[in-house]
C-alpha atoms as a PDB file:
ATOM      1  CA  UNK A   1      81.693 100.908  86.586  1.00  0.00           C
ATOM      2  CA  UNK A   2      82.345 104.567  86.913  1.00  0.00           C
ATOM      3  CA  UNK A   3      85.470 103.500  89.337  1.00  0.00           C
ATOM      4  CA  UNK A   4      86.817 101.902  86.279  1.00  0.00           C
ATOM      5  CA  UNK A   5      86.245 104.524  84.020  1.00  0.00           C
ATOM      6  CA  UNK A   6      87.748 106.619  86.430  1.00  0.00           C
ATOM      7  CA  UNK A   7      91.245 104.048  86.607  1.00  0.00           C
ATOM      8  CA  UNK A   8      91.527 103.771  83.453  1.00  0.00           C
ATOM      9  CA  UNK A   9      91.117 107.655  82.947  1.00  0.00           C
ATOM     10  CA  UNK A  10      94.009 108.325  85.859  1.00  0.00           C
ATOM     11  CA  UNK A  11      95.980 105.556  83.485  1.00  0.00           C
ATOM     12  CA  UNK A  12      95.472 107.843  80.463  1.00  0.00           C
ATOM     13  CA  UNK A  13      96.896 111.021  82.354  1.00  0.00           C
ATOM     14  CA  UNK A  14      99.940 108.954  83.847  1.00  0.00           C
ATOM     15  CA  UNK A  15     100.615 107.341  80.578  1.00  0.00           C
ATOM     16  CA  UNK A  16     100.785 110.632  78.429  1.00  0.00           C
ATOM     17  CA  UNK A  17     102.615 112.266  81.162  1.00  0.00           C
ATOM     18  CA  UNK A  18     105.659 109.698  80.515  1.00  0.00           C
ATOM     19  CA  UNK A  19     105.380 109.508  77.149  1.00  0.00           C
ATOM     20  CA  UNK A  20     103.412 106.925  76.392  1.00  0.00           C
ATOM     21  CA  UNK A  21     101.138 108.052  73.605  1.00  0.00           C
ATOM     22  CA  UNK A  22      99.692 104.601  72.188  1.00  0.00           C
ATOM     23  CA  UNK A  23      98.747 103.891  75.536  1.00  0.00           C
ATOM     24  CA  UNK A  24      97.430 106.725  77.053  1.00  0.00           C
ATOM     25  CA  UNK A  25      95.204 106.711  73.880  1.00  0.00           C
ATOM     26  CA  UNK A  26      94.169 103.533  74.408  1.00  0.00           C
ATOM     27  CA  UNK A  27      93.483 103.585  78.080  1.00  0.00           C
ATOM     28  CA  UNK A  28      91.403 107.184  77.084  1.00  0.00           C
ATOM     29  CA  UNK A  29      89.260 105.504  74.635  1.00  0.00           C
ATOM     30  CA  UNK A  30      88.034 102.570  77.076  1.00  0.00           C
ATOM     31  CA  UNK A  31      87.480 104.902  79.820  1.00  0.00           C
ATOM     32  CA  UNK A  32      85.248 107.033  77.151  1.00  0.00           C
ATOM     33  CA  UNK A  33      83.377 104.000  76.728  1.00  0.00           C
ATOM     34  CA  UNK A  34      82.889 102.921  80.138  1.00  0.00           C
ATOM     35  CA  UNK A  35      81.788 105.973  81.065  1.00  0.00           C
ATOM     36  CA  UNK A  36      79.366 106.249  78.121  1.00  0.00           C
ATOM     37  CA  UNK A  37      78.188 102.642  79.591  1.00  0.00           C
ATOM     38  CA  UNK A  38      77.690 103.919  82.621  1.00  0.00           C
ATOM     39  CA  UNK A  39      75.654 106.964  81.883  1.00  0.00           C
ATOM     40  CA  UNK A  40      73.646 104.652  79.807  1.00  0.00           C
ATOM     41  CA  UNK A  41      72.937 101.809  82.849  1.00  0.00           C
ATOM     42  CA  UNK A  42      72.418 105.220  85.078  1.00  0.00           C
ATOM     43  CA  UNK A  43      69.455 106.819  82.738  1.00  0.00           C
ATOM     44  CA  UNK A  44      67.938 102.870  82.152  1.00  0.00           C
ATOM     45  CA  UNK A  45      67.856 102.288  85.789  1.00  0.00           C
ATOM     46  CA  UNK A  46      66.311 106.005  86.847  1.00  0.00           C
ATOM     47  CA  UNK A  47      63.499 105.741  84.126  1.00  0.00           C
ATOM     48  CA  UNK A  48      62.393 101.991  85.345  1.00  0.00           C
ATOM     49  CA  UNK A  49      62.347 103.327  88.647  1.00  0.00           C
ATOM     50  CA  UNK A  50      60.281 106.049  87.482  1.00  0.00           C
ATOM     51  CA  UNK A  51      57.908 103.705  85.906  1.00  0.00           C
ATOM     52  CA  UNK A  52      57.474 101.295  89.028  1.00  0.00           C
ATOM     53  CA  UNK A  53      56.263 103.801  90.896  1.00  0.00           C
ATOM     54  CA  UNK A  54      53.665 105.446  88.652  1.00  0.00           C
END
């Protein structure tokens, strides 16, 4: 998921570099959120792993 985030953030860059403003805000905002995901599914799965071995 973080490989996405990261696509969609090089998207964003290439996008405003040309121009393309509705885009590269677009493409921004869904790599915000997958990364957001991410950290989320990141902290969930080190605190269960925490808690199977205790």
């Amino acid at each position: 998921m973080l490989s996405w985030a990261l696509l969609f953030f090089i998207v964003a860059i290439v996008a405003a570099v040309f121009g393309f403003g509705g885009i590269a805000s677009a493409s921004a905002g869904i790599a915000q959120v997958l990364f957001f995901i991410f950290l989320v599914l990141f902290v969930v799965t080190l605190i269960m792993r925490i808690a199977r071995r205790a």
